[in-house]
N, C-alpha and C. Protein backbone atom coordinates (compact mmCIF):
# COMPACT_ATOMS: atom_id res chain seq x y z
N UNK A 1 -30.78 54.34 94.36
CA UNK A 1 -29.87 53.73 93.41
C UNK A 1 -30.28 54.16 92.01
N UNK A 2 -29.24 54.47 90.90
CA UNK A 2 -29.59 55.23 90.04
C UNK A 2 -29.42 53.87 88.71
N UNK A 3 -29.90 53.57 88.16
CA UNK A 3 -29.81 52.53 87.03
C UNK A 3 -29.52 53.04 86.06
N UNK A 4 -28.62 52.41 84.89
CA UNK A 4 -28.31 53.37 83.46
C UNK A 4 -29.65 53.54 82.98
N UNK A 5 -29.69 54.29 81.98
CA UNK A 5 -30.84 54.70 81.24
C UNK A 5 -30.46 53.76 79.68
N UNK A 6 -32.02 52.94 79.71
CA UNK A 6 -32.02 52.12 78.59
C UNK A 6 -31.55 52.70 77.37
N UNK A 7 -30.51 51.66 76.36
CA UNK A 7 -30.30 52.38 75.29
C UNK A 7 -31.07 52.67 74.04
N UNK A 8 -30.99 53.90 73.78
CA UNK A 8 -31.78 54.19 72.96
C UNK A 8 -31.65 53.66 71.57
N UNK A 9 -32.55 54.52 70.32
CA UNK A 9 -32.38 54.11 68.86
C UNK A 9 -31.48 54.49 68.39
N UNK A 10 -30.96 55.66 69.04
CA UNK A 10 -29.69 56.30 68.55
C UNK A 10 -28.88 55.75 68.80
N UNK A 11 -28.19 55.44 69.82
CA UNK A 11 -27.08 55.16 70.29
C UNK A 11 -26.50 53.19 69.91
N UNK A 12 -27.81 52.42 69.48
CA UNK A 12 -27.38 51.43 69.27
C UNK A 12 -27.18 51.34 67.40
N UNK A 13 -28.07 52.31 66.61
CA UNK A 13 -27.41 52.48 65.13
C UNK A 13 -26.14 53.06 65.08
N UNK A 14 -25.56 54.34 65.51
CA UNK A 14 -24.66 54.73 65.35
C UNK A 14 -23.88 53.56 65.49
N UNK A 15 -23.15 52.86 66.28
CA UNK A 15 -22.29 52.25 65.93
C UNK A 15 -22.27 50.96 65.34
N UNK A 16 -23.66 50.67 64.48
CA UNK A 16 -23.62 49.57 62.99
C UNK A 16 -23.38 50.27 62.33
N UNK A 17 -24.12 51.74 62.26
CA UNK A 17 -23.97 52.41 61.14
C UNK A 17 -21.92 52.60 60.68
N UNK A 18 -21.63 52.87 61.83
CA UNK A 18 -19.55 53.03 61.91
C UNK A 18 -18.96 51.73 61.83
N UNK A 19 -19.44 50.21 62.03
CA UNK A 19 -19.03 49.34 61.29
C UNK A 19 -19.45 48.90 59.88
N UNK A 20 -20.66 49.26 60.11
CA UNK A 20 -21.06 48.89 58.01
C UNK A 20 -20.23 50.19 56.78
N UNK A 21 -19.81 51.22 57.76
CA UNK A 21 -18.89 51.86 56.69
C UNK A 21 -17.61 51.34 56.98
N UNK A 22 -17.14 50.92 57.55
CA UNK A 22 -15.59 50.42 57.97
C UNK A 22 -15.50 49.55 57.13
N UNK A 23 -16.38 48.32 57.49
CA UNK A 23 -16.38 47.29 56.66
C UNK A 23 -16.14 47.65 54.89
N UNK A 24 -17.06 48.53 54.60
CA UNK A 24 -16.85 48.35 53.31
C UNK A 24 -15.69 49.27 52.02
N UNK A 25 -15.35 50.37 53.75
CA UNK A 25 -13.68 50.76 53.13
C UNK A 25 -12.88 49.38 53.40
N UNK A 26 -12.64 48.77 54.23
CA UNK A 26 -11.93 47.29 54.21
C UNK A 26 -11.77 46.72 52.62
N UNK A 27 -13.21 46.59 51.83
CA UNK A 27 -13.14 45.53 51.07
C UNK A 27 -12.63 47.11 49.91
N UNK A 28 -12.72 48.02 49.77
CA UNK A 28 -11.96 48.89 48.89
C UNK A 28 -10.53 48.93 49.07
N UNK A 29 -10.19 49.14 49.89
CA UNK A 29 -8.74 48.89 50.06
C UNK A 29 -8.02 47.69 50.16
N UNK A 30 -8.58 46.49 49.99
CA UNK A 30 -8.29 44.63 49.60
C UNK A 30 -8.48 45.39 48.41
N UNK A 31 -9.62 45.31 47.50
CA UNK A 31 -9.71 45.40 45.84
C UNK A 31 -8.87 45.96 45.24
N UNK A 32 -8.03 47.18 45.94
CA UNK A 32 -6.83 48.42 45.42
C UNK A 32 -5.26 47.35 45.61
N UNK A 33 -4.88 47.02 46.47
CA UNK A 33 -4.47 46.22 46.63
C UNK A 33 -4.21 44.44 46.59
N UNK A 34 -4.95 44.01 45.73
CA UNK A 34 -5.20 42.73 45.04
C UNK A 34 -4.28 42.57 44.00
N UNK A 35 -3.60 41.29 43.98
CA UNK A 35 -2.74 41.38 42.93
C UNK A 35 -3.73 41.39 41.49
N UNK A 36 -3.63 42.24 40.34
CA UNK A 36 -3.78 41.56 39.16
C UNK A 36 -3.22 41.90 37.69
N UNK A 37 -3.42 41.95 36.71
CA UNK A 37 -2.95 41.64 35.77
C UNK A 37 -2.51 43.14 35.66
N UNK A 38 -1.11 43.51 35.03
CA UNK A 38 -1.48 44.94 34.60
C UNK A 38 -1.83 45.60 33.10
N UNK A 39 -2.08 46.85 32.93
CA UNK A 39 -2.56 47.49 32.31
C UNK A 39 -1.80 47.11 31.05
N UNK A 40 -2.79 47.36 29.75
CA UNK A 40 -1.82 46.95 28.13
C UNK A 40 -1.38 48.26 28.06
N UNK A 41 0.16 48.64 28.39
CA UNK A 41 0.48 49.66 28.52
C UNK A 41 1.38 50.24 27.05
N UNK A 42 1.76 50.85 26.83
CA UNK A 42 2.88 51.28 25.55
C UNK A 42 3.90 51.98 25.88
N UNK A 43 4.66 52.19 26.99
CA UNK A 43 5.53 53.44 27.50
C UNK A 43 6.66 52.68 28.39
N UNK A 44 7.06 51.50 28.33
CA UNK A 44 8.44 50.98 28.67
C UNK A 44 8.10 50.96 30.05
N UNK A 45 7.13 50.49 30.60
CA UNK A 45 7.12 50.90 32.39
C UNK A 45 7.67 49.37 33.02
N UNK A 46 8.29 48.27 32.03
CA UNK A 46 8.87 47.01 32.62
C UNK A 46 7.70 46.23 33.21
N UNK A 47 6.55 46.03 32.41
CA UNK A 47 5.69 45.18 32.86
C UNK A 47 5.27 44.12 32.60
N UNK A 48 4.77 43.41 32.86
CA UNK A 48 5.06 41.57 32.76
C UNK A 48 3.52 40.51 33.39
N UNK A 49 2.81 40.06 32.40
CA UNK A 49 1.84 39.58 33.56
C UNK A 49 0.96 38.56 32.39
N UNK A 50 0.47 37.34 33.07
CA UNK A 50 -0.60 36.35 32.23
C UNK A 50 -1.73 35.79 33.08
N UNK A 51 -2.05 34.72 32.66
CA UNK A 51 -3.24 33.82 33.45
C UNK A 51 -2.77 32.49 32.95
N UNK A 52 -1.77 31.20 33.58
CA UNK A 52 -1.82 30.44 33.16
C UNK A 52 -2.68 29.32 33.88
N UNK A 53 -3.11 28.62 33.10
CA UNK A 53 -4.54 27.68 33.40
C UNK A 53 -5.12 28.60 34.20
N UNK A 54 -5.74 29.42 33.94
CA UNK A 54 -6.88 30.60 34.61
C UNK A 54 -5.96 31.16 36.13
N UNK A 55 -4.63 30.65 36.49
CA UNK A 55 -4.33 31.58 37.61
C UNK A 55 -3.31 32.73 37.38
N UNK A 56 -3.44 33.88 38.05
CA UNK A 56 -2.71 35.08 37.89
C UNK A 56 -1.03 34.50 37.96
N UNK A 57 -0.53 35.11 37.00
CA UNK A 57 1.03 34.71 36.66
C UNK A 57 2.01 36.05 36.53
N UNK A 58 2.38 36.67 38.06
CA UNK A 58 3.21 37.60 37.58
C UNK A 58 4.44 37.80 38.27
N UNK A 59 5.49 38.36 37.82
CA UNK A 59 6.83 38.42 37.99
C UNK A 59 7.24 38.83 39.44
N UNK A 60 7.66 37.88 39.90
CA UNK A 60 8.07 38.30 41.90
C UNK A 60 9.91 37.89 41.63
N UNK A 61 10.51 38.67 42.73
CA UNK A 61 11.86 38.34 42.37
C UNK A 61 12.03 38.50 44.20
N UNK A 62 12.82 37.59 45.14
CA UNK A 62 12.82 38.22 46.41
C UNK A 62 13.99 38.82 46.52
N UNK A 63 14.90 38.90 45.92
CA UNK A 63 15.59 40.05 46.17
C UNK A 63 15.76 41.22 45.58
N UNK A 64 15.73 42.48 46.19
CA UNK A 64 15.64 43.57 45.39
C UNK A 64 16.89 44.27 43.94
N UNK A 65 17.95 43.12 44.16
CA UNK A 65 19.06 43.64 42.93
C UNK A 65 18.64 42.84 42.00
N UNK A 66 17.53 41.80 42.24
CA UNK A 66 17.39 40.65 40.43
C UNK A 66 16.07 40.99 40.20
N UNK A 67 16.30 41.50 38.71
CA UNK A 67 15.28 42.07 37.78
C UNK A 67 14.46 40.96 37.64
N UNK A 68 12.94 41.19 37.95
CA UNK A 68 12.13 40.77 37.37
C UNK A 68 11.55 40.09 36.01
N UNK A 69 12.59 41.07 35.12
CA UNK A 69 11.98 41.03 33.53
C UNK A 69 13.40 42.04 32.92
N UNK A 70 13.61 41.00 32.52
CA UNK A 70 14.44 41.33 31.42
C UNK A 70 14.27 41.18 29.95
N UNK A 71 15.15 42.47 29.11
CA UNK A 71 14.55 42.08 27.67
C UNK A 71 15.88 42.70 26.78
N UNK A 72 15.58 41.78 25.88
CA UNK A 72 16.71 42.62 24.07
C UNK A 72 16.27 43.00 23.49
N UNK A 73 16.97 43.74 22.30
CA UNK A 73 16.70 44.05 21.43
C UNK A 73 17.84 44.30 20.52
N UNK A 74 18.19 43.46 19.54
CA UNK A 74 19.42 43.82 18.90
C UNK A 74 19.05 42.77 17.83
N UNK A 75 19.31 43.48 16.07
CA UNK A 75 19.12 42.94 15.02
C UNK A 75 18.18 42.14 14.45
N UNK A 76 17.28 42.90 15.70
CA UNK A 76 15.58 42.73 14.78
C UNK A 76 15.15 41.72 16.20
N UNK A 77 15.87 41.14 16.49
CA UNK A 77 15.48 39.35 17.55
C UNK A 77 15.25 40.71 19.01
N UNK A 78 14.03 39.95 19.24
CA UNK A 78 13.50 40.71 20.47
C UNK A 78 13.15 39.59 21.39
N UNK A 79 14.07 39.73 22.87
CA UNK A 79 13.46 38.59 23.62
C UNK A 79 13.63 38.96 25.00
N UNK A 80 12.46 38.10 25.66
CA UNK A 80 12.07 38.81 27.21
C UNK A 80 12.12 37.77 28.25
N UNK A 81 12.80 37.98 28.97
CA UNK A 81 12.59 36.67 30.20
C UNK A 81 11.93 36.99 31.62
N UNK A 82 10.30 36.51 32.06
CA UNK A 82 10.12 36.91 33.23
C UNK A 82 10.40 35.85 34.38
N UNK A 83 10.59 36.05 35.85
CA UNK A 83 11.12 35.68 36.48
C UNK A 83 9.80 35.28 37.63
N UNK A 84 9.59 34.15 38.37
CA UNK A 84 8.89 33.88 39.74
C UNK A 84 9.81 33.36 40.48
N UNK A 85 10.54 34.22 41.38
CA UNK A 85 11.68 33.96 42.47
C UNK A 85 10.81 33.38 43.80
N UNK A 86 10.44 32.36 44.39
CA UNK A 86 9.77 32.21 45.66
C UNK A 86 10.84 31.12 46.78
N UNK A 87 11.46 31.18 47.62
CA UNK A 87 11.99 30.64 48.34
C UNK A 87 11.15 29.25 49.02
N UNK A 88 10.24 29.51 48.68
CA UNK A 88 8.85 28.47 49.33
C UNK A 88 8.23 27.84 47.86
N UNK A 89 8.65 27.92 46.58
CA UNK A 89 8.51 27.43 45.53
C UNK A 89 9.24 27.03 44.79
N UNK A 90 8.57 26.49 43.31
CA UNK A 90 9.78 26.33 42.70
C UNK A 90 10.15 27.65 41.80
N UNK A 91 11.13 28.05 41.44
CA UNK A 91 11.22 29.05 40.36
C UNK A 91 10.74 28.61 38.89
N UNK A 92 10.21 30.10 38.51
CA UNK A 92 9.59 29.61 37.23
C UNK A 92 9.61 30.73 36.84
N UNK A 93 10.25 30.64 35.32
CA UNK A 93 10.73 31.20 34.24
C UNK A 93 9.57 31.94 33.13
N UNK A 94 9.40 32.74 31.85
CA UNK A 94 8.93 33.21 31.18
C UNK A 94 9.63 33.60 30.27
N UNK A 95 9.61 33.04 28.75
CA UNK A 95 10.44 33.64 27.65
C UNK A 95 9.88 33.48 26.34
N UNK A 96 10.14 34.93 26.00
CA UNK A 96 9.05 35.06 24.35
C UNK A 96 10.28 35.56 24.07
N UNK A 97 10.03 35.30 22.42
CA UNK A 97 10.96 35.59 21.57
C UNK A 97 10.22 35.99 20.13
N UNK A 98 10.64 37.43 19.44
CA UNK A 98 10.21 37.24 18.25
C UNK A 98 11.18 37.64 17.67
N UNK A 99 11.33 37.60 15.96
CA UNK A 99 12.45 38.13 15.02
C UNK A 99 11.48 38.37 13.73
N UNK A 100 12.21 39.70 13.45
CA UNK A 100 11.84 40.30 12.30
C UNK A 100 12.05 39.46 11.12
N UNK A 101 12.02 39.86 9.75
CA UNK A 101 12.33 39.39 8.44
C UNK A 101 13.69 38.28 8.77
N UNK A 102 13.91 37.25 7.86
CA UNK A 102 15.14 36.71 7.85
C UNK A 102 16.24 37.62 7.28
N UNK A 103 17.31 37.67 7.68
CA UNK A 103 18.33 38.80 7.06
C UNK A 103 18.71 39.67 7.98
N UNK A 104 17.63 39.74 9.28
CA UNK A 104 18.27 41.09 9.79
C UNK A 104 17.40 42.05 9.87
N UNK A 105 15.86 41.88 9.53
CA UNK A 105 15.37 43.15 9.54
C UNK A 105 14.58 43.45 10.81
N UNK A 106 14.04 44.72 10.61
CA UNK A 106 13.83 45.28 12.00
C UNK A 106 12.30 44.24 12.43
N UNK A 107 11.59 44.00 13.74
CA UNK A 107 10.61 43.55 14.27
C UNK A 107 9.55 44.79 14.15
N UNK A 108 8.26 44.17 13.70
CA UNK A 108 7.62 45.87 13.45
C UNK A 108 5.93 45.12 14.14
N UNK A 109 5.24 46.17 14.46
CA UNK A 109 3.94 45.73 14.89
C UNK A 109 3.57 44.83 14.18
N UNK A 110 2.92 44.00 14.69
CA UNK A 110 1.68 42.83 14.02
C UNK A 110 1.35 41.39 14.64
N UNK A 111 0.72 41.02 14.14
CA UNK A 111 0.54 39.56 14.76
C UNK A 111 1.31 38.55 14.18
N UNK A 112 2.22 38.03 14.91
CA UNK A 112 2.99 36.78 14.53
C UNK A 112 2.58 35.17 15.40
N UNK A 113 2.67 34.43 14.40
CA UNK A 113 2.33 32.96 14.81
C UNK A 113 3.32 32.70 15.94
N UNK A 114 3.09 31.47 16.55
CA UNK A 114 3.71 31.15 17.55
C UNK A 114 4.07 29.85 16.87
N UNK A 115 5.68 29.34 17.29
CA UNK A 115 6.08 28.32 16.74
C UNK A 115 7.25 27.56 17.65
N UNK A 116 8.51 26.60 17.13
CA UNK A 116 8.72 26.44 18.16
C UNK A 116 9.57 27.60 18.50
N UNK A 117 10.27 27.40 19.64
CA UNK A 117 10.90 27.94 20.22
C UNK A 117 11.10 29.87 20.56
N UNK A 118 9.68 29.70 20.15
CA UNK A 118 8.80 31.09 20.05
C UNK A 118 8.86 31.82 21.44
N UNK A 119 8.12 30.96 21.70
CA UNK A 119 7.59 31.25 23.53
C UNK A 119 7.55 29.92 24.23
N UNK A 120 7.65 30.20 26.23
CA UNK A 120 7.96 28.69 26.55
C UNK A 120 7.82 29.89 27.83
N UNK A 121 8.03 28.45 28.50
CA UNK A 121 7.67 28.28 29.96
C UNK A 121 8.63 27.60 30.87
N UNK A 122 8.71 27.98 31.63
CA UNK A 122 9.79 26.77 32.41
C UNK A 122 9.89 26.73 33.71
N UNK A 123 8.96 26.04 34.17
CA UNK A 123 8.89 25.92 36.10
C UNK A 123 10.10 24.76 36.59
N UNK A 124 11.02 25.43 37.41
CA UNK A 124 12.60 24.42 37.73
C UNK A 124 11.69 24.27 39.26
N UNK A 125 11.75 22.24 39.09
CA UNK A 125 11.31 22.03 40.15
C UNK A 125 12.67 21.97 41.40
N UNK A 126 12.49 21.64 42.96
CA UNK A 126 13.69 21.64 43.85
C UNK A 126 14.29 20.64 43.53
N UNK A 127 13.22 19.31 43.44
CA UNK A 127 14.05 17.82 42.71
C UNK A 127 14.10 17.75 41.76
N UNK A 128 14.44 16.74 40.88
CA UNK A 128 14.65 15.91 39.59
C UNK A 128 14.80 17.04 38.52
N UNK A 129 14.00 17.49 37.21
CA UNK A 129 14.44 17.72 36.26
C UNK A 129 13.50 18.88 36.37
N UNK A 130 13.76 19.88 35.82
CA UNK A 130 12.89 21.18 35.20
C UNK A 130 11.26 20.57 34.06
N UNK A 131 10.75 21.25 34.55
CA UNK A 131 9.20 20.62 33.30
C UNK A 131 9.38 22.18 32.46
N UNK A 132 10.01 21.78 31.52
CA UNK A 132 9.57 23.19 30.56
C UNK A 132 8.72 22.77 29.24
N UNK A 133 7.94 23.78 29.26
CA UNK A 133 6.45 23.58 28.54
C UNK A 133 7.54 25.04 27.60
N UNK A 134 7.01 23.98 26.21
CA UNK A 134 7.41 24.75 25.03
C UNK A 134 6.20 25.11 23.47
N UNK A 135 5.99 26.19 23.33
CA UNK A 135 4.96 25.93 22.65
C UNK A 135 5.27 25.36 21.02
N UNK A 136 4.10 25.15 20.08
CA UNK A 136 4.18 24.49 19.10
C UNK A 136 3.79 25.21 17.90
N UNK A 137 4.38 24.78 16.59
CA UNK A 137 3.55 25.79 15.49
C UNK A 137 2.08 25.96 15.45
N UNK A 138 1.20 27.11 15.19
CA UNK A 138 0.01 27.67 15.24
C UNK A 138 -1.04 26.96 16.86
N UNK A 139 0.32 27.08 17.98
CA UNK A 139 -0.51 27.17 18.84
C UNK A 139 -0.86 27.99 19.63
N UNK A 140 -0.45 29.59 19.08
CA UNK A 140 -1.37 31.00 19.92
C UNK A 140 -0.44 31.81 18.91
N UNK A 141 -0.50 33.21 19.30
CA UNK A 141 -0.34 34.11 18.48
C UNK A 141 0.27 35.36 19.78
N UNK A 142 1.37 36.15 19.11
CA UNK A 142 2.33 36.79 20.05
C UNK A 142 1.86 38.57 19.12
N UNK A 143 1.63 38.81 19.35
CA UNK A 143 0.84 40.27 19.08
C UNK A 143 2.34 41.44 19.67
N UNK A 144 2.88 42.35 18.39
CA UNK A 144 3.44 43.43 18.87
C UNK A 144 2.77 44.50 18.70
N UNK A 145 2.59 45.52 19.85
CA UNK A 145 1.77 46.78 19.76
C UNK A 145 2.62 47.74 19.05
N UNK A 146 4.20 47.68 19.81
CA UNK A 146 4.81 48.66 19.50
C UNK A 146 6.52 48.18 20.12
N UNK A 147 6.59 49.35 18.96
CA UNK A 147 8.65 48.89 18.70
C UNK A 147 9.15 50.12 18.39
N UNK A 148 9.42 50.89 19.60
CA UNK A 148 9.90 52.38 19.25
C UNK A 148 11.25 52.46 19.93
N UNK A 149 12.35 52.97 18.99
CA UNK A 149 13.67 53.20 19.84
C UNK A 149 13.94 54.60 20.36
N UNK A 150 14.61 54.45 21.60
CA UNK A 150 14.36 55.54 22.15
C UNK A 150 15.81 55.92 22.60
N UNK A 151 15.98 57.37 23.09
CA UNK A 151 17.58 57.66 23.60
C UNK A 151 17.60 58.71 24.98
N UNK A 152 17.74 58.03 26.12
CA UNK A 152 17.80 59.06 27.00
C UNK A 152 19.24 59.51 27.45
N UNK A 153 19.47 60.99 27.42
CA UNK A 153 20.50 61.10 27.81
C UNK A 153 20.24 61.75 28.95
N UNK A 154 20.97 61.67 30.04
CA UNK A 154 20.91 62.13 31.96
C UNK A 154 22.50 62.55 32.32
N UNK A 155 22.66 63.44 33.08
CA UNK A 155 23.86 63.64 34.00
C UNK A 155 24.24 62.95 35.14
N UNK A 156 25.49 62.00 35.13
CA UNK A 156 26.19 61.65 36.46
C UNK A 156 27.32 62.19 36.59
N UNK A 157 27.56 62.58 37.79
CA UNK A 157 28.81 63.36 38.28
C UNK A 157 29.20 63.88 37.55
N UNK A 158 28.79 64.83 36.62
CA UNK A 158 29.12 65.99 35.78
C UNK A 158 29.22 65.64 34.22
N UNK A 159 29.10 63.92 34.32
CA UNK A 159 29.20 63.53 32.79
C UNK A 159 27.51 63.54 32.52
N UNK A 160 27.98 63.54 30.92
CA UNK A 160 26.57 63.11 30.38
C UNK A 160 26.84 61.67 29.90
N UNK A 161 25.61 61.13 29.95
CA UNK A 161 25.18 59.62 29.54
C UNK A 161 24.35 59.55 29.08
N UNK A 162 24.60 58.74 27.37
CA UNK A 162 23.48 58.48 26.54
C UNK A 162 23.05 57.26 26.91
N UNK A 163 21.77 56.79 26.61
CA UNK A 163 21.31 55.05 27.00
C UNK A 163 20.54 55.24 25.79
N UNK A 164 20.24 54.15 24.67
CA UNK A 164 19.98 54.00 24.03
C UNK A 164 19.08 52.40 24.45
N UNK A 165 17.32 52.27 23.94
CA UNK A 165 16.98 51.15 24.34
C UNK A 165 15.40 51.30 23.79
N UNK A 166 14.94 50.30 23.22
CA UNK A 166 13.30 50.16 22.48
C UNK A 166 12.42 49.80 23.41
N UNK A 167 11.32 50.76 23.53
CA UNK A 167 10.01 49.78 24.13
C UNK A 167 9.27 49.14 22.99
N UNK A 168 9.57 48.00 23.48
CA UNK A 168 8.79 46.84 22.97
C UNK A 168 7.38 46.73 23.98
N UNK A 169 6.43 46.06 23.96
CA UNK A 169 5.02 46.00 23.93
C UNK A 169 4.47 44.92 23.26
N UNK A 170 3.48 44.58 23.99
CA UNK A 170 2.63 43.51 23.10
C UNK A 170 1.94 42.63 24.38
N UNK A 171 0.82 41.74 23.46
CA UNK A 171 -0.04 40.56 23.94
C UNK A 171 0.58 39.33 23.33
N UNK A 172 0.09 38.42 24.21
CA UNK A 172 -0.03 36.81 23.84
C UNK A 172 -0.60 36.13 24.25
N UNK A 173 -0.98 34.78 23.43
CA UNK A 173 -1.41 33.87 24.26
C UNK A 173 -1.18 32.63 23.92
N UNK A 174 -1.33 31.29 24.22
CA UNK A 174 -0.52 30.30 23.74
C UNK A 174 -0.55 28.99 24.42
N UNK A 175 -0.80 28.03 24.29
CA UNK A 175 -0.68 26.26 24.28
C UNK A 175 0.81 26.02 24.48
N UNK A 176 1.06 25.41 25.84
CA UNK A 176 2.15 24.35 25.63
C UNK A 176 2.71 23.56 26.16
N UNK A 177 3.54 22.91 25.64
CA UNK A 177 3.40 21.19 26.51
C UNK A 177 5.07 21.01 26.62
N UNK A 178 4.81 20.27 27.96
CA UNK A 178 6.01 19.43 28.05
C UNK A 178 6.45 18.15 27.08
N UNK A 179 7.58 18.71 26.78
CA UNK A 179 8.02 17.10 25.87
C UNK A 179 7.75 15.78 26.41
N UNK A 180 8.17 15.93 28.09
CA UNK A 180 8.36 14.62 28.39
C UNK A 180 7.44 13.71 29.45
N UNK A 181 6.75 15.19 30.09
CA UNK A 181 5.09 14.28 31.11
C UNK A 181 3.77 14.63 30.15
N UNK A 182 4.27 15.03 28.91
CA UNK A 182 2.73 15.17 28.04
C UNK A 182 2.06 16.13 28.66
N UNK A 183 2.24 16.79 30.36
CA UNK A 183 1.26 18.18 30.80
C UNK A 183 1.20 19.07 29.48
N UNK A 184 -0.12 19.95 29.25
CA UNK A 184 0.24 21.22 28.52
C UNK A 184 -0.60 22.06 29.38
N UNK A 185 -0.30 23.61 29.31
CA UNK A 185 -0.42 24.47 29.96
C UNK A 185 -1.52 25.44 29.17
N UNK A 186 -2.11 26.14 29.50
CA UNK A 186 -2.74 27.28 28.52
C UNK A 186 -2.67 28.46 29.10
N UNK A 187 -1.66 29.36 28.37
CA UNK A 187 -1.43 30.99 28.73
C UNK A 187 -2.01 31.85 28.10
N UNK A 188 -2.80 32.81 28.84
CA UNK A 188 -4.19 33.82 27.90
C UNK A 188 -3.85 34.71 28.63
N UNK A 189 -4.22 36.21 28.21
CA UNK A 189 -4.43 37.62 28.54
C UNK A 189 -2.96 37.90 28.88
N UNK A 190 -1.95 37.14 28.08
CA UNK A 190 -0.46 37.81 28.61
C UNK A 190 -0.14 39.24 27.91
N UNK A 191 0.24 40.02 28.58
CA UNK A 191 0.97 41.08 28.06
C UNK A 191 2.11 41.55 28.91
N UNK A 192 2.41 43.08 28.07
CA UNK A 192 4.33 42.96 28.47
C UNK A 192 4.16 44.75 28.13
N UNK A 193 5.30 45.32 28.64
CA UNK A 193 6.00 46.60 28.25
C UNK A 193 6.95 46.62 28.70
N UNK A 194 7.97 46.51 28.09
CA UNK A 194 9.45 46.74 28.63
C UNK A 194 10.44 47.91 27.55
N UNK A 195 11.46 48.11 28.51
CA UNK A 195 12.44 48.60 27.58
C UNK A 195 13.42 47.21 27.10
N UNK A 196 13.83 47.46 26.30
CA UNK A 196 14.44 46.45 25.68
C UNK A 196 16.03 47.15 25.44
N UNK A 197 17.02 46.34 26.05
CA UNK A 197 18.49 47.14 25.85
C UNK A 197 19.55 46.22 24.73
C-alpha cells in the first residue's frame, strides 16, 4: 500500500504565499473603487461632492436621463443644484448660489461670504415636511477658482452647432440650520466643476 508523501515546505507556502497576494490585490481594488470626494478640478468635468457632518455627500441620480448637477450662468448670478436620488431614501437636494457686483456684473474668482440664501441644503423627507437647512450671514465662505466662458461648436447631421456655456469651479464650506427643528448641519471640503449653461 502506497501512502501520500508528507507535505512538504514547499508545497504548503506556495499557496499562503497565492492567498496573501490575492488578498491584498482585493483591498487595492476596494480602495480604487471606494466612493470619495472628487478631485478640485478646473475643466467643466460636472463634478459635485462634500462631507456633511463628516459623511461623504455625493450626487447619485437613479435614473440615467436626470442630471445629477445642474448649473447657470446668466448675468453674473451663478447657481448649481446637486441631486441624491435614492428610492430607499429620502431625496436630498444641494444649492449654491453666487452673484457678481449689484447691477449686473460679471462673477469673478475670489472668496465670497456666505449669507442668506447663499447656499442651503434640503433633505425632502417621504412624510411630513422637507427639513431644509439654510445657511446664515458669515457662516462659511463659497470660494470661486474659476469663471471662464467657453464656445464649442460640433457637427449634427451636417449642421453645425454652437453651445455656448462657463466653467464655473470652486470650494465651500458652511453652517446651517433648519428654521424650524433648530438641527444645523456642517458642510466642509465641498467642491464643484461644472459647465454652467
Amino acid at each position: 500500500m502506497n501512502l501520500p508523501a508528507a507535505p512538504t515546505r514547499r508545497t504548503l507556502i506556495l499557496p499562503l504565499l497565492a492567498l496573501a497576494l490575492l488578498s491584498g490585490g482585493c483591498k487595492d481594488v476596494a480602495d480604487a473603487i471606494k466612493p470619495k470626494l472628487p478631485d478640485e478640478t478646473q475643466e467643466g468635468k460636472g463634478t459635485f461632492g462634500c462631507l456633511v457632518d463628516d459623511k461623504l455627500w455625493l450626487p447619485y441620480a437613479e435614473h440615467t436621463l436626470d442630471s445629477e448637477v445642474e448649473a447657470s450662468y446668466a448675468g453674473g448670478v451663478f447657481s448649481l443644484r446637486a441631486e441624491q436620488e435614492n428610492a430607499s431614501k429620502p431625496v436630498q437636494y444641494f444649492y449654491l448660489r453666487a452673484a457678481g457686483p449689484p447691477g449686473g456684473g460679471a462673477l469673478t474668482p475670489g472668496t465670497y461670504a456666505v449669507g442668506p440664501g447663499f447656499v442651503g441644503w434640503i433633505e425632502v423627507q417621504e412624510t411630513g415636511r422637507p427639513q431644509a437647512y439654510r445657511s446664515r450671514r458669515g457662516q462659511g465662505t463659497l470660494t470661486i477658482t474659476k469663471v471662464e466662458p467657453r464656445t464649442n461648436t460640433s457637427t449634427v447631421l451636417g449642421q453645425q452647432i454652437t453651445t455656448r456655456f462657463t466653467i464655473v469651479s470652486g470650494t465651500f464650506h458652511f453652517t446651517a440650520t433648519d428654521s424650524i427643528s433648530g438641527k444645523t448641519v456642517t458642510v466642509k471640503d465641498g467642491r464643484f466643476d461644472v459647465q454652467a449653461f
